[in-house]
Protein backbone atom coordinates (compact mmCIF):
# COMPACT_ATOMS: atom_id res chain seq x y z
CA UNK A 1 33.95 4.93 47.63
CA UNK A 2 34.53 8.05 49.53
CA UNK A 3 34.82 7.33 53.52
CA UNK A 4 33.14 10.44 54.91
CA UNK A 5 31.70 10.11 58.05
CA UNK A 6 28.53 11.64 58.71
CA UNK A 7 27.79 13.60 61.68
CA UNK A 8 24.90 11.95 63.86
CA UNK A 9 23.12 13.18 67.27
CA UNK A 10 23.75 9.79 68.77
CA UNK A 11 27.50 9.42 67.86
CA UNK A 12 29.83 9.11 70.77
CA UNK A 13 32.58 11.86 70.80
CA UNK A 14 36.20 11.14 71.36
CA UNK A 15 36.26 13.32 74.28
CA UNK A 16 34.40 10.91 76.13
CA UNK A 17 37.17 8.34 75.79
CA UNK A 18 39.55 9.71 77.60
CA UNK A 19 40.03 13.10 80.27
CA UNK A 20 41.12 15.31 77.99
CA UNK A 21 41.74 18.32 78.40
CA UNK A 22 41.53 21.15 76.42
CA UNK A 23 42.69 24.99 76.03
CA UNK A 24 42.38 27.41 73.17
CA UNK A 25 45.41 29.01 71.34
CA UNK A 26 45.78 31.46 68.89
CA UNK A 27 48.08 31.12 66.41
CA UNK A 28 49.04 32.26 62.48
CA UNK A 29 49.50 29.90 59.49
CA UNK A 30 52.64 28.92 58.06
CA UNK A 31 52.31 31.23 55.52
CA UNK A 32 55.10 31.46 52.71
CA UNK A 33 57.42 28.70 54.64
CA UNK A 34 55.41 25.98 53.40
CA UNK A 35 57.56 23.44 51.21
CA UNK A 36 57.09 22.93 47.67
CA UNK A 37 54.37 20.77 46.70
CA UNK A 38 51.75 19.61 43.76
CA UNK A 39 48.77 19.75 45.80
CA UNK A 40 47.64 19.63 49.13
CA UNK A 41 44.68 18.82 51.22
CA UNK A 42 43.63 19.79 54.90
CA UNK A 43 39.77 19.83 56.08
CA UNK A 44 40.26 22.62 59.34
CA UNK A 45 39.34 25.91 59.18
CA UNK A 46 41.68 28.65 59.79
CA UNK A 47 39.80 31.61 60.41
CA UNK A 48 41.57 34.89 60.35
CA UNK A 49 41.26 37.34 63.46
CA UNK A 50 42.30 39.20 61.67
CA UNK A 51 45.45 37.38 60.42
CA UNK A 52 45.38 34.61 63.13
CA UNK A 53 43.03 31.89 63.70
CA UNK A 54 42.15 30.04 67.16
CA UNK A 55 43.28 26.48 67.74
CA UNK A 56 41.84 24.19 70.71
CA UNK A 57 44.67 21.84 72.07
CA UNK A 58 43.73 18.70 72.82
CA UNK A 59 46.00 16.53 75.54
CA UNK A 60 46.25 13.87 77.70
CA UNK A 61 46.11 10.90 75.98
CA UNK A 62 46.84 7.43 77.06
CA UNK A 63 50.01 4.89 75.89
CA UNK A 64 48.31 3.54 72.78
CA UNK A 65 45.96 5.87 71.93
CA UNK A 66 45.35 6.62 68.00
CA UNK A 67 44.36 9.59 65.99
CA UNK A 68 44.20 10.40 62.36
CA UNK A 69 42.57 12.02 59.71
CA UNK A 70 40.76 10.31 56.51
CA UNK A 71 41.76 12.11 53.45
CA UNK A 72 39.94 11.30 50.47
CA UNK A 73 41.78 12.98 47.36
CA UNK A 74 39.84 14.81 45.43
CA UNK A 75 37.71 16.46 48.16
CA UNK A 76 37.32 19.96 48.05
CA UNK A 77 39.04 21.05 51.18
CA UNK A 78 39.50 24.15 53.48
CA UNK A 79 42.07 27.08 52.87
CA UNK A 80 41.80 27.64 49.24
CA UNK A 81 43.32 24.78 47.81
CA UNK A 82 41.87 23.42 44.44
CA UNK A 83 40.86 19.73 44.42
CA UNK A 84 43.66 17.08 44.17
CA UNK A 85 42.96 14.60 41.15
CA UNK A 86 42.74 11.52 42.55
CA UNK A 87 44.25 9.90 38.89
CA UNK A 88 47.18 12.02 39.39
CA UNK A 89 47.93 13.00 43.20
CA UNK A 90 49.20 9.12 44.50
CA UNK A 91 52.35 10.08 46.18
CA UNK A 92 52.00 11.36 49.95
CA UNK A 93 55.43 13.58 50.06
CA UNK A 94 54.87 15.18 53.30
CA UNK A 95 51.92 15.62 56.21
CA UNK A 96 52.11 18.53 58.42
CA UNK A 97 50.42 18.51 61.88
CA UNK A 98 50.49 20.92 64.68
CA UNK A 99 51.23 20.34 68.62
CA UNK A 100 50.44 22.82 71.04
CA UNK A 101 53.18 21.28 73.66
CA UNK A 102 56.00 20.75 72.42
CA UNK A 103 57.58 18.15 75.23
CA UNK A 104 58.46 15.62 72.93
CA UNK A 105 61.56 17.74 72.35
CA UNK A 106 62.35 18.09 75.89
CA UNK A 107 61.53 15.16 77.29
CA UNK A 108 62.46 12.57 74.68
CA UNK A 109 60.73 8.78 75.12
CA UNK A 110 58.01 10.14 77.46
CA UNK A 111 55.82 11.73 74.40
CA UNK A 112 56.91 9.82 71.65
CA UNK A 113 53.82 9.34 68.59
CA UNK A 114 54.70 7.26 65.45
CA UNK A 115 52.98 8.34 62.22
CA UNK A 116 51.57 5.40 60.42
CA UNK A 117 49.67 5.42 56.53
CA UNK A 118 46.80 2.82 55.77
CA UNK A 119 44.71 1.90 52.95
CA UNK A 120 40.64 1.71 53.82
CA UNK A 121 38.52 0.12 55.22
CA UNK A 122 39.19 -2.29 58.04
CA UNK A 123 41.26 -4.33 58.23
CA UNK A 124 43.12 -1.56 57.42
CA UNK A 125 46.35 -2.26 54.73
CA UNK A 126 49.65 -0.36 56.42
CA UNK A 127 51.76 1.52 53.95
CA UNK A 128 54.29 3.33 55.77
CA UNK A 129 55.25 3.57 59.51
CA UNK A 130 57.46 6.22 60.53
CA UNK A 131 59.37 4.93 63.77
CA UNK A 132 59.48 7.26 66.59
CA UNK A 133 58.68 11.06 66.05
CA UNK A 134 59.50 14.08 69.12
CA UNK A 135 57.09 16.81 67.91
CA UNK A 136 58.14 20.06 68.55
CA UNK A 137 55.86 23.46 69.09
CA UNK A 138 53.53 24.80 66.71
CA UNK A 139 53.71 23.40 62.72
CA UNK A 140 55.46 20.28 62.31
CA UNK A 141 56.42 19.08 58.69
CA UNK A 142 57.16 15.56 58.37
CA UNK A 143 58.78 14.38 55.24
CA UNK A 144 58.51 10.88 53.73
CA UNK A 145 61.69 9.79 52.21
CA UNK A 146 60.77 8.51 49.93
CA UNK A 147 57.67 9.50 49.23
CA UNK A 148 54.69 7.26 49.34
CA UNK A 149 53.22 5.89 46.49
CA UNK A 150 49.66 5.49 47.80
CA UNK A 151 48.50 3.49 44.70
CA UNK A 152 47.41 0.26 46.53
CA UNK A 153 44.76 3.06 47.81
CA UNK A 154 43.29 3.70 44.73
CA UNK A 155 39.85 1.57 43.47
CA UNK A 156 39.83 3.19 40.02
CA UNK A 157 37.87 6.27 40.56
CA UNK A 158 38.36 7.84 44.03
CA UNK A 159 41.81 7.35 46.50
CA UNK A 160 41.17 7.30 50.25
CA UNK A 161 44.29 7.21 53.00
CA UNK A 162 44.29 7.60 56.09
CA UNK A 163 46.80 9.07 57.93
CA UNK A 164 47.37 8.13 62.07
CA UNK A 165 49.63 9.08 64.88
CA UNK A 166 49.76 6.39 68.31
CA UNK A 167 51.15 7.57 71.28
CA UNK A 168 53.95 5.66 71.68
CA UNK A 169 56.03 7.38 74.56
CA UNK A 170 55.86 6.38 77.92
CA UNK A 171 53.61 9.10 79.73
CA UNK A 172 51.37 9.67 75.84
CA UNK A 173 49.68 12.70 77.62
CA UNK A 174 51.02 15.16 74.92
CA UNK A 175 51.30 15.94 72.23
CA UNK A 176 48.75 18.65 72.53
CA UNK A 177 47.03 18.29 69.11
CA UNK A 178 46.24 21.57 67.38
CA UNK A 179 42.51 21.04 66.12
CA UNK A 180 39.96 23.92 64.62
CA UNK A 181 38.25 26.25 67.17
CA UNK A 182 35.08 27.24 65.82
CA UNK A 183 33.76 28.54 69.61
CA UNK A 184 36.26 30.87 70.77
CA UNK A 185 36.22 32.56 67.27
CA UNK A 186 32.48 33.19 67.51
CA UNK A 187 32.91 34.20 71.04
CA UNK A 188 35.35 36.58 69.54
CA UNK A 189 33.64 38.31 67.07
CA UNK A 190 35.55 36.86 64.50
CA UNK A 191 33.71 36.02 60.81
CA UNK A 192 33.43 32.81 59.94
CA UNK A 193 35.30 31.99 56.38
CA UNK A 194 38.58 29.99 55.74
CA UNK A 195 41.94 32.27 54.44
CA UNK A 196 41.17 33.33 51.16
CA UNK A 197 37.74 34.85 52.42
CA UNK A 198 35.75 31.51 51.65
CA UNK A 199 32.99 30.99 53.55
CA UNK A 200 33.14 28.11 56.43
CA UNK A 201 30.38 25.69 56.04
CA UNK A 202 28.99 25.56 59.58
CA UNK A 203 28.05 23.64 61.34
CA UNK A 204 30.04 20.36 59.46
CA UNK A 205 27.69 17.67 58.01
CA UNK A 206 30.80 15.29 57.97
CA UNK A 207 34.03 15.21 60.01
CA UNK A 208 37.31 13.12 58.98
CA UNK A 209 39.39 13.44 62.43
CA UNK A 210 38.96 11.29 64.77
CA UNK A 211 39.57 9.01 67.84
CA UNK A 212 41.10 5.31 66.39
CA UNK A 213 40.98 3.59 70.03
CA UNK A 214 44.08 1.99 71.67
CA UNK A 215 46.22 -0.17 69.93
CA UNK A 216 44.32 -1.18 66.86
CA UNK A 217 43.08 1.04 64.40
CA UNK A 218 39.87 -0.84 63.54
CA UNK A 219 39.21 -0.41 66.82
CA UNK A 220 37.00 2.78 66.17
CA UNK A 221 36.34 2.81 62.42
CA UNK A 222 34.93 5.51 61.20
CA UNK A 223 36.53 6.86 64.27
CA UNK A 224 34.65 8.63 67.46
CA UNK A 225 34.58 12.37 66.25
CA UNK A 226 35.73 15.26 68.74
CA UNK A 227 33.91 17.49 70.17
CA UNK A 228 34.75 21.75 70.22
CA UNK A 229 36.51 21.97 73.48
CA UNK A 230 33.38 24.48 74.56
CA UNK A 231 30.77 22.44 73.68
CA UNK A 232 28.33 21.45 77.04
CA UNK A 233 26.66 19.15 75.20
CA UNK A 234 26.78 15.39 75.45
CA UNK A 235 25.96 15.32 72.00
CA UNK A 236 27.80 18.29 70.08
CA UNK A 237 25.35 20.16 69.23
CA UNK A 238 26.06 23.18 70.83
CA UNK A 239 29.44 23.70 68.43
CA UNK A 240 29.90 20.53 66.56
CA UNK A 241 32.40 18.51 65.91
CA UNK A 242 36.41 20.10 64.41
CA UNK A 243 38.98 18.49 62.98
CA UNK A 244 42.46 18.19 63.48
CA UNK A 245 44.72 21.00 62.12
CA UNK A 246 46.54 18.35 60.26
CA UNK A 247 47.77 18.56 56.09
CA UNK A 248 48.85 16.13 53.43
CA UNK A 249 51.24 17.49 50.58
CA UNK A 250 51.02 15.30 47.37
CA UNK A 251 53.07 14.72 43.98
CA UNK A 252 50.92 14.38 40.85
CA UNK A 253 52.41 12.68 38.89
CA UNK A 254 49.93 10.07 38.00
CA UNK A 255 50.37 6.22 38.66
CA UNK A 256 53.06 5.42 36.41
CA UNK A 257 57.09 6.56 37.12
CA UNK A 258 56.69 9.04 34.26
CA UNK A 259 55.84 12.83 35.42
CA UNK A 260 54.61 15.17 33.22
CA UNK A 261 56.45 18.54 32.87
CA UNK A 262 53.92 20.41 35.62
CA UNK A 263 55.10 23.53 37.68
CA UNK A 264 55.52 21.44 40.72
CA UNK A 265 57.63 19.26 39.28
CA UNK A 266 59.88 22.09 37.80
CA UNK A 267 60.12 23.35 41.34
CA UNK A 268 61.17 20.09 42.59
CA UNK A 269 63.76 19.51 40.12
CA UNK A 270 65.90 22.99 41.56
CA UNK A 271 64.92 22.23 45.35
């Protein structure tokens, strides 16, 4: 069962939640630094202007407070990448998010997040919690040693995880999460189509970021969507709803402990 959430009039943004606040950044991809990998998946639009995209950072957040994405492997998602096959991609190796702050670094405890994995739907099954995490500026990889064999995910046909950060530091106002900025790019001038000149399906029937509440997960499941940080709206219509600039980097490998011979696993053998 996939666990897209669809995009209704009536739903309640995130945004509503708590005072965020918001400001747009521009900023380029990681491009040819990214680590080696079998197949990723990411569901924000990067929108070259020319070669850099705009970014709304989103911020102060409350002790407690929860966001994530729901993958579902074997989506088609944004920046060129081709489908992951959900009887092959079970093992989360790495998730890369973005923070438009930065303080964690420099003011260790007071912005602290932990990174948490969970099998669908509520009550939601934890795989792997991360312990404290200082994010730094701009793209942050964070490795899972091991990696995560997100089996217990999979129903047989389709493999859902979902993927969470909770502000655990003292002050939780930051990180500034790095989300898609589909306003200031049309305010711009700039096209609309993902890297790889792919057209950007606008405005999104379904979202997969989201708002998980304070403390428990379940507490917002499907989670409150957020809003474009330019939106007037009460209901998004005016922009829609973006997603968090956030990426998961799988093995495929299959289920079992024996990997075929693929490229990626080559590459990962001379690391």
């Amino acid at each position: 069962m996939r666990y897209l959430i669809a995009v209704f009039l009536t739903l309640a943004v995130a945004s509503s939640v708590f005072g965020a606040t918001t400001k747009a950044y521009q900023l380029r991809d990681d491009f040819g630094t990214e680590p080696l990998y079998d197949c990723a998946l990411s569901y924000y639009y990067y929108i070259p202007c020319p070669t850099y995209s705009w970014f709304w950072a989103y911020s102060g957040f409350a002790p407690g407070d929860i966001v994530g994405v729901i993958f579902n492997v074997g989506d088609q998602g944004t920046g060129g990448y081709a489908p992951c096959d959900p009887l092959q991609c079970q093992t989360l190796e790495t998730v890369r998010v973005l923070d438009f702050a930065g303080y964690g670094t420099v003011y260790p405890g007071l912005f602290t997040v932990e990174m948490d994995v969970w099998c669908p739907p509520c009550p939601l099954v934890n795989l792997y919690n991360s312990g404290p995490i200082e994010t730094h500026f701009a793209w942050n990889y964070i490795n899972i040693v091991p990696p995560l064999c997100l089996t217990p995910c999979f129903d047989g046909q389709g493999l859902t995880f979902v993927v969470t950060m909770k502000h655990t530091g003292t002050n939780g106002a930051y990180p500034a999460w790095g989300f898609d900025n589909i306003s200031t790019a049309i305010a711009t001038g700039c096209e609309l189509h993902d890297y790889g000149c792919l057209p950007v399906s606008y405005p999104r029937m379904y979202v997969h970021s989201g708002y998980f509440g304070n403390g428990d997960p379940c507490q917002y499941y499907p989670p409150l969507a957020f809003c474009d940080g330019a939106d007037t709206t009460q209901d998004c219509s005016q922009y829609g709803f973006i997603e968090l600039a956030w990426r998961a980097y799988l093995i495929c490998s299959g289920p079992s402990g024996t990997e075929p011979s693929t490229w990626g696993n080559i590459k990962r053998i001379y690391r």
